[in-house]
C-alpha atoms as a PDB file:
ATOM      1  CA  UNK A   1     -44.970 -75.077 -57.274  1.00  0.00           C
ATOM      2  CA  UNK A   2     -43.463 -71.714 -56.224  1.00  0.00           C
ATOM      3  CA  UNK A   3     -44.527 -68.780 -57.657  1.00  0.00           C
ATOM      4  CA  UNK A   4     -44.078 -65.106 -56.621  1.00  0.00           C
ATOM      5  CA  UNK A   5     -47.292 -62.928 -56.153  1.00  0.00           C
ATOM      6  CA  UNK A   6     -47.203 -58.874 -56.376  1.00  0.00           C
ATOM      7  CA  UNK A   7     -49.127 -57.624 -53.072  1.00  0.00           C
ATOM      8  CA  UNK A   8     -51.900 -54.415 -54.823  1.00  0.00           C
ATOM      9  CA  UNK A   9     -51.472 -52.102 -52.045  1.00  0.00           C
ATOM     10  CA  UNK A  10     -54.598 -50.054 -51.207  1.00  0.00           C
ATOM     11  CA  UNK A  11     -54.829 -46.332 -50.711  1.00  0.00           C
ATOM     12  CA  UNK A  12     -56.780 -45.031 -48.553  1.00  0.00           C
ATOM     13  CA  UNK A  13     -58.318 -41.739 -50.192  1.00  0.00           C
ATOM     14  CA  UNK A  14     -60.784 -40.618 -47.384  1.00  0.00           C
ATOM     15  CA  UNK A  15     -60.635 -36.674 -46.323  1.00  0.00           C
ATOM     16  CA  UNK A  16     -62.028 -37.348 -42.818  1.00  0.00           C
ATOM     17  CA  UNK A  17     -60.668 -39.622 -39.957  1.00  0.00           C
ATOM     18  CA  UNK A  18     -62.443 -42.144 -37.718  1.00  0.00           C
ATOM     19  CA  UNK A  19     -62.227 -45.240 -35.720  1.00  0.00           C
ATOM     20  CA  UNK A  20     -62.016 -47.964 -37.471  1.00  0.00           C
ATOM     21  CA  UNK A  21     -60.965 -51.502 -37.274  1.00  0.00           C
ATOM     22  CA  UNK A  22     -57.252 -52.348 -38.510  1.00  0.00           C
ATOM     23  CA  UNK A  23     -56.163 -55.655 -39.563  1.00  0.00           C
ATOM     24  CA  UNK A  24     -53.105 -56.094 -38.691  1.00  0.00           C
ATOM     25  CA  UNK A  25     -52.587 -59.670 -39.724  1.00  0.00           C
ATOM     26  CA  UNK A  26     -48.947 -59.892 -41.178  1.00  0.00           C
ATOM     27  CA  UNK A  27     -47.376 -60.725 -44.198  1.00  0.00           C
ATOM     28  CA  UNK A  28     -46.286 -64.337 -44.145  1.00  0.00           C
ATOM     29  CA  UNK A  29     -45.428 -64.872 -47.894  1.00  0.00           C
ATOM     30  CA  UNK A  30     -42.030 -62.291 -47.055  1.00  0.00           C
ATOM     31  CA  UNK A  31     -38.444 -64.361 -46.661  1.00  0.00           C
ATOM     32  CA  UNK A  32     -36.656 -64.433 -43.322  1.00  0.00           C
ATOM     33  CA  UNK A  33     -33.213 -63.987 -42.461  1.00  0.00           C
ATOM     34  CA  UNK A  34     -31.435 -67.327 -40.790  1.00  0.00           C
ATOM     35  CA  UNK A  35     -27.854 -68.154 -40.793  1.00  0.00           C
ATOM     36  CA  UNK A  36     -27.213 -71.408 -42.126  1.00  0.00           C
ATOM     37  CA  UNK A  37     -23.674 -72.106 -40.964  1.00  0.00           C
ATOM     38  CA  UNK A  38     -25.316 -71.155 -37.171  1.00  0.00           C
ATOM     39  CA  UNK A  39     -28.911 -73.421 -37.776  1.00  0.00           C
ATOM     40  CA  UNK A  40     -26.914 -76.454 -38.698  1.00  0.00           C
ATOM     41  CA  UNK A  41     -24.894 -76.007 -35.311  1.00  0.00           C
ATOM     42  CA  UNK A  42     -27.796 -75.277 -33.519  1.00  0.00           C
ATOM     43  CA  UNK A  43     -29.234 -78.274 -34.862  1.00  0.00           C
ATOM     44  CA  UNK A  44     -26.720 -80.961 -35.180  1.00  0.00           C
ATOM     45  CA  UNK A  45     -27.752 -83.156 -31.932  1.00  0.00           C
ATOM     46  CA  UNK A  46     -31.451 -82.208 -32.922  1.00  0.00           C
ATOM     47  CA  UNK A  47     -32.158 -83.538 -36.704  1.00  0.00           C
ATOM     48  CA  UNK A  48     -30.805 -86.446 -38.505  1.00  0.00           C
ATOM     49  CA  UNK A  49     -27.868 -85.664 -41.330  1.00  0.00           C
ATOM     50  CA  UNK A  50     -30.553 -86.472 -44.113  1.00  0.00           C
ATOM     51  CA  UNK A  51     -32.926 -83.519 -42.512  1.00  0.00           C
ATOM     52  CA  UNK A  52     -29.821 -80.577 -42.546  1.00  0.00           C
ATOM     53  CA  UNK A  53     -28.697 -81.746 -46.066  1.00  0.00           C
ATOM     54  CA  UNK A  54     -30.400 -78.968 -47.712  1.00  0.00           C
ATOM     55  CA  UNK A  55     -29.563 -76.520 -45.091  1.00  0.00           C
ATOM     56  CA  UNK A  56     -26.306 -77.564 -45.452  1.00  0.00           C
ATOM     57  CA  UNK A  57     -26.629 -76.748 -49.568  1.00  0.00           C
ATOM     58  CA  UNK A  58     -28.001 -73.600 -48.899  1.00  0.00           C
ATOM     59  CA  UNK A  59     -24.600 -72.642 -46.802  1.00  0.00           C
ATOM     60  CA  UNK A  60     -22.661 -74.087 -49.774  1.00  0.00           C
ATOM     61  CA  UNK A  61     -24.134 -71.632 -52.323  1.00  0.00           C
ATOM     62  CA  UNK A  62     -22.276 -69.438 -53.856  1.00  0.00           C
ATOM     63  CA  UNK A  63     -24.012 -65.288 -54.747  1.00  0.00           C
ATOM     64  CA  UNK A  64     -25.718 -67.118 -57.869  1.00  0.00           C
ATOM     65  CA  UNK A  65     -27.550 -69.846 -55.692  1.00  0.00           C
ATOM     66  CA  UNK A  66     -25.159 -72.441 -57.596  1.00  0.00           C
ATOM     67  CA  UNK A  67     -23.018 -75.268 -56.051  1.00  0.00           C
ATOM     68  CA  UNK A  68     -20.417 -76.164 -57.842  1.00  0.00           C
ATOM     69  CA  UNK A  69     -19.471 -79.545 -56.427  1.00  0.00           C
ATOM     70  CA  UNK A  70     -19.922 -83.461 -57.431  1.00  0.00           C
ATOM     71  CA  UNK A  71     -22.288 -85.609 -55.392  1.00  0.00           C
ATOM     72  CA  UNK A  72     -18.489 -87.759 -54.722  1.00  0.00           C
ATOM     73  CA  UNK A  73     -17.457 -84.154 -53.214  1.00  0.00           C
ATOM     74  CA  UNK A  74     -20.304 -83.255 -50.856  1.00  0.00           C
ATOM     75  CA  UNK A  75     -20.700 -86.790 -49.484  1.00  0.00           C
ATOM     76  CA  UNK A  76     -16.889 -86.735 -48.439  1.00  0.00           C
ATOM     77  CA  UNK A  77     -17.785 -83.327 -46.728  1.00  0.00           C
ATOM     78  CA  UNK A  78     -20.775 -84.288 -45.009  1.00  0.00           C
ATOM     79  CA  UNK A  79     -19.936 -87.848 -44.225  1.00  0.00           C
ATOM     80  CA  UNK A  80     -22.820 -89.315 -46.469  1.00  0.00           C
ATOM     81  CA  UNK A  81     -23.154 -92.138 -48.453  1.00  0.00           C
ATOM     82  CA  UNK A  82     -23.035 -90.917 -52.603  1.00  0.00           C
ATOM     83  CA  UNK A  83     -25.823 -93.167 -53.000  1.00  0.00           C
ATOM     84  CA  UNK A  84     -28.558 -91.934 -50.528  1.00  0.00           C
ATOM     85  CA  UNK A  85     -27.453 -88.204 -51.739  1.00  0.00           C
ATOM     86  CA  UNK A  86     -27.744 -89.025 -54.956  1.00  0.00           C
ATOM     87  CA  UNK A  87     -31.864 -90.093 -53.863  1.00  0.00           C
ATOM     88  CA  UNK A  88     -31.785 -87.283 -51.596  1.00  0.00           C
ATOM     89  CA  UNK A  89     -30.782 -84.772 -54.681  1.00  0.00           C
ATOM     90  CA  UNK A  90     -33.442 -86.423 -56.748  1.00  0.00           C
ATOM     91  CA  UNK A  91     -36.037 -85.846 -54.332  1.00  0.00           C
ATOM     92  CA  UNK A  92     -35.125 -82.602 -54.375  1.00  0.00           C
ATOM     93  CA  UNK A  93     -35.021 -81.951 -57.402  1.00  0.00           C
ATOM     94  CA  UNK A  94     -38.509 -83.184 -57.885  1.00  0.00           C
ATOM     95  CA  UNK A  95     -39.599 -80.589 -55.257  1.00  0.00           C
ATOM     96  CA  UNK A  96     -38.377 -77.777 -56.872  1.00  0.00           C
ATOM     97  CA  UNK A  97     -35.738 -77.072 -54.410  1.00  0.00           C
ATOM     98  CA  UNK A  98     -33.160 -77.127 -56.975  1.00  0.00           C
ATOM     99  CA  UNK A  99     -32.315 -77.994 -60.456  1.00  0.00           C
ATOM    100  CA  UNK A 100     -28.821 -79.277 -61.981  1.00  0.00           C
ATOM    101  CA  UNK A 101     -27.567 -77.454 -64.628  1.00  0.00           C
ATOM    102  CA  UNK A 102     -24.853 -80.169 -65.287  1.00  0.00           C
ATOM    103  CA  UNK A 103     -22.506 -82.372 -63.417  1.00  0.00           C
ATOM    104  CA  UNK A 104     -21.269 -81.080 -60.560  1.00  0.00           C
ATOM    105  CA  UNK A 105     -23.321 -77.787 -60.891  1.00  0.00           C
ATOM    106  CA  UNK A 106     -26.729 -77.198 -58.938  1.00  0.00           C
ATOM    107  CA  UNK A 107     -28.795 -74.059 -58.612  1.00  0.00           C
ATOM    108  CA  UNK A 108     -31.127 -73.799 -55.352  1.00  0.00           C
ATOM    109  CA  UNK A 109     -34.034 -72.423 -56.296  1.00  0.00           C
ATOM    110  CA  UNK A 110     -34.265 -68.623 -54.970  1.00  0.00           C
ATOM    111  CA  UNK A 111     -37.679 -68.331 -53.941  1.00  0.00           C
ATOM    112  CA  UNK A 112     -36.568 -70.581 -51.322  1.00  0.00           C
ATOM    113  CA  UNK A 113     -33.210 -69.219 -50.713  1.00  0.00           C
ATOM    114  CA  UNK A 114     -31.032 -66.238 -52.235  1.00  0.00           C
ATOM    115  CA  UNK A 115     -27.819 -64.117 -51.251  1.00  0.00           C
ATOM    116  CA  UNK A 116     -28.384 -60.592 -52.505  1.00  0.00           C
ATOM    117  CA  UNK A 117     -31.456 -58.315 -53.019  1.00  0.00           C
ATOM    118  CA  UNK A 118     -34.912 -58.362 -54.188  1.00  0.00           C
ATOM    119  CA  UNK A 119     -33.604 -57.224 -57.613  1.00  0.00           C
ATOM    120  CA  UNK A 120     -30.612 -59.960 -57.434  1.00  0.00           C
ATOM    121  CA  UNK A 121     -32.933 -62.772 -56.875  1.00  0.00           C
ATOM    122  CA  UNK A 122     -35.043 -61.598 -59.747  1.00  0.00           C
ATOM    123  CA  UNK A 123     -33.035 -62.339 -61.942  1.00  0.00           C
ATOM    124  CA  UNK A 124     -32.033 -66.021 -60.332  1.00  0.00           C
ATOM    125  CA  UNK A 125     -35.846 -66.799 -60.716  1.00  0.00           C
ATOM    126  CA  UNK A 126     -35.357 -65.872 -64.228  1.00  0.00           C
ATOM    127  CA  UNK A 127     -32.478 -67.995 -64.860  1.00  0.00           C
ATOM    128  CA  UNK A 128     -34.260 -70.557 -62.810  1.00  0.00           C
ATOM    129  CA  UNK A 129     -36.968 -71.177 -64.618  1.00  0.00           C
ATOM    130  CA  UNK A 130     -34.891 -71.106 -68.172  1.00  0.00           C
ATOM    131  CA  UNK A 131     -33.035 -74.104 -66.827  1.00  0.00           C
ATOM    132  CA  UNK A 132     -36.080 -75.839 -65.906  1.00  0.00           C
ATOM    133  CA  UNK A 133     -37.749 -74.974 -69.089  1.00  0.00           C
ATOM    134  CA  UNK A 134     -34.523 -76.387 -71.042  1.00  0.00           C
ATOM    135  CA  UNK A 135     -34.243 -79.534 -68.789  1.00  0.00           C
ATOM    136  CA  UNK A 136     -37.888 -80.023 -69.664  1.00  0.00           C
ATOM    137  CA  UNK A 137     -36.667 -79.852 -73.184  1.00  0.00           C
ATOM    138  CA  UNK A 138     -33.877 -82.558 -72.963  1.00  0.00           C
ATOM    139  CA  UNK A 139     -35.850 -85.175 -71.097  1.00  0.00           C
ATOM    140  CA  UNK A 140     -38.504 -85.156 -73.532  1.00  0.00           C
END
Protein backbone atom coordinates (compact mmCIF):
# COMPACT_ATOMS: atom_id res chain seq x y z
CA UNK A 1 0.00 0.00 0.00
CA UNK A 2 2.86 2.41 0.83
CA UNK A 3 5.79 2.36 -0.96
CA UNK A 4 8.68 4.87 -1.23
CA UNK A 5 9.65 6.18 -4.79
CA UNK A 6 13.32 7.71 -5.60
CA UNK A 7 12.58 11.21 -7.46
CA UNK A 8 15.49 10.96 -11.00
CA UNK A 9 16.45 14.46 -10.84
CA UNK A 10 17.17 16.05 -14.25
CA UNK A 11 20.18 18.09 -15.24
CA UNK A 12 19.96 20.56 -17.23
CA UNK A 13 23.18 20.47 -19.58
CA UNK A 14 22.41 23.45 -21.98
CA UNK A 15 25.46 26.10 -22.60
CA UNK A 16 23.07 28.96 -23.50
CA UNK A 17 20.19 30.59 -21.44
CA UNK A 18 16.63 31.51 -22.43
CA UNK A 19 13.13 31.99 -21.38
CA UNK A 20 11.52 29.24 -20.73
CA UNK A 21 8.58 27.92 -18.93
CA UNK A 22 9.22 26.50 -15.24
CA UNK A 23 7.01 24.15 -13.56
CA UNK A 24 6.97 24.80 -10.41
CA UNK A 25 4.39 22.34 -9.23
CA UNK A 26 5.65 20.98 -5.76
CA UNK A 27 6.55 17.92 -4.32
CA UNK A 28 3.61 16.44 -2.47
CA UNK A 29 4.91 12.84 -1.84
CA UNK A 30 7.61 14.75 0.98
CA UNK A 31 6.47 14.28 4.94
CA UNK A 32 5.42 17.29 6.99
CA UNK A 33 6.25 18.31 10.31
CA UNK A 34 3.03 18.42 12.91
CA UNK A 35 3.14 18.11 16.57
CA UNK A 36 0.99 15.53 17.78
CA UNK A 37 0.72 16.33 21.48
CA UNK A 38 -0.42 20.14 20.00
CA UNK A 39 -2.99 18.57 16.94
CA UNK A 40 -4.80 16.47 19.46
CA UNK A 41 -5.36 19.75 21.62
CA UNK A 42 -6.15 21.64 18.80
CA UNK A 43 -8.55 19.12 17.93
CA UNK A 44 -10.19 17.72 20.93
CA UNK A 45 -13.72 19.70 20.68
CA UNK A 46 -13.33 19.16 16.79
CA UNK A 47 -13.08 15.16 16.07
CA UNK A 48 -14.56 12.31 17.86
CA UNK A 49 -12.00 10.13 20.30
CA UNK A 50 -12.17 7.23 17.62
CA UNK A 51 -10.80 9.91 14.81
CA UNK A 52 -7.48 11.18 17.19
CA UNK A 53 -6.77 7.52 18.24
CA UNK A 54 -4.04 7.19 15.84
CA UNK A 55 -2.80 10.62 16.35
CA UNK A 56 -2.80 9.90 19.71
CA UNK A 57 -0.43 6.52 18.86
CA UNK A 58 1.73 8.46 16.91
CA UNK A 59 2.48 10.81 20.19
CA UNK A 60 2.91 7.54 22.13
CA UNK A 61 5.79 6.26 19.95
CA UNK A 62 8.79 5.84 21.14
CA UNK A 63 12.40 6.79 18.48
CA UNK A 64 11.71 3.16 16.95
CA UNK A 65 7.98 3.93 15.95
CA UNK A 66 7.05 1.13 18.67
CA UNK A 67 4.42 1.35 21.49
CA UNK A 68 4.99 -0.61 24.06
CA UNK A 69 1.65 -0.76 25.84
CA UNK A 70 -1.47 -3.35 26.16
CA UNK A 71 -4.76 -2.47 24.50
CA UNK A 72 -6.04 -2.73 28.72
CA UNK A 73 -3.27 0.20 29.07
CA UNK A 74 -4.13 2.67 26.31
CA UNK A 75 -7.90 2.39 26.81
CA UNK A 76 -7.41 3.42 30.59
CA UNK A 77 -5.34 6.41 29.13
CA UNK A 78 -7.60 7.50 26.58
CA UNK A 79 -10.86 6.70 28.24
CA UNK A 80 -11.88 4.00 25.55
CA UNK A 81 -13.60 0.99 25.67
CA UNK A 82 -10.76 -2.23 25.16
CA UNK A 83 -13.21 -3.59 22.90
CA UNK A 84 -13.81 -0.87 20.19
CA UNK A 85 -9.77 -0.35 20.35
CA UNK A 86 -9.21 -3.62 19.97
CA UNK A 87 -11.56 -3.15 16.29
CA UNK A 88 -10.03 0.10 15.95
CA UNK A 89 -6.30 -1.59 16.12
CA UNK A 90 -7.50 -4.21 13.71
CA UNK A 91 -8.61 -1.82 11.27
CA UNK A 92 -5.53 -0.45 11.45
CA UNK A 93 -3.66 -2.91 11.15
CA UNK A 94 -5.36 -3.93 7.99
CA UNK A 95 -4.43 -0.46 6.59
CA UNK A 96 -1.01 -0.69 7.03
CA UNK A 97 -0.81 1.87 9.66
CA UNK A 98 0.82 -0.43 11.96
CA UNK A 99 1.72 -3.93 12.66
CA UNK A 100 2.04 -5.81 16.21
CA UNK A 101 5.05 -7.40 16.80
CA UNK A 102 3.57 -9.12 19.97
CA UNK A 103 1.40 -8.34 22.89
CA UNK A 104 1.62 -5.18 24.06
CA UNK A 105 4.17 -4.10 21.33
CA UNK A 106 3.08 -2.14 18.05
CA UNK A 107 5.22 -0.53 15.39
CA UNK A 108 3.53 2.49 13.35
CA UNK A 109 4.46 2.18 10.15
CA UNK A 110 7.19 5.01 9.21
CA UNK A 111 6.22 6.01 5.92
CA UNK A 112 3.40 7.43 7.71
CA UNK A 113 5.12 8.61 10.74
CA UNK A 114 8.88 8.55 12.08
CA UNK A 115 11.08 10.39 14.83
CA UNK A 116 14.57 10.76 13.41
CA UNK A 117 16.06 11.22 9.88
CA UNK A 118 15.71 10.09 6.43
CA UNK A 119 18.45 7.51 7.16
CA UNK A 120 16.67 6.54 10.68
CA UNK A 121 13.43 5.81 9.08
CA UNK A 122 15.17 3.68 6.52
CA UNK A 123 15.91 1.41 8.45
CA UNK A 124 12.24 1.31 10.36
CA UNK A 125 10.83 0.57 6.78
CA UNK A 126 13.23 -2.20 6.76
CA UNK A 127 12.30 -3.64 9.96
CA UNK A 128 8.78 -2.91 8.96
CA UNK A 129 8.36 -4.85 6.30
CA UNK A 130 10.40 -8.00 8.00
CA UNK A 131 7.64 -8.04 10.57
CA UNK A 132 5.02 -7.99 8.07
CA UNK A 133 6.73 -10.52 5.98
CA UNK A 134 7.06 -12.85 9.25
CA UNK A 135 3.41 -12.15 10.40
CA UNK A 136 2.50 -13.21 6.89
CA UNK A 137 4.41 -16.30 7.73
CA UNK A 138 2.60 -17.21 11.05
CA UNK A 139 -0.94 -16.68 9.86
CA UNK A 140 -0.52 -18.91 7.07
Amino acid sequence: MFEIKENKRKVDQTEYTESRNVDYKKNTNRFINISPRNYLKAMDDMSSKKAMIPMFLISIMDKNNKIMMTLDEISKIIDYPKTSLSVLFSELRKNEFMIKERNGVYMINPLISYKGSKYERDKLVKEYNLMKIKNKKERG
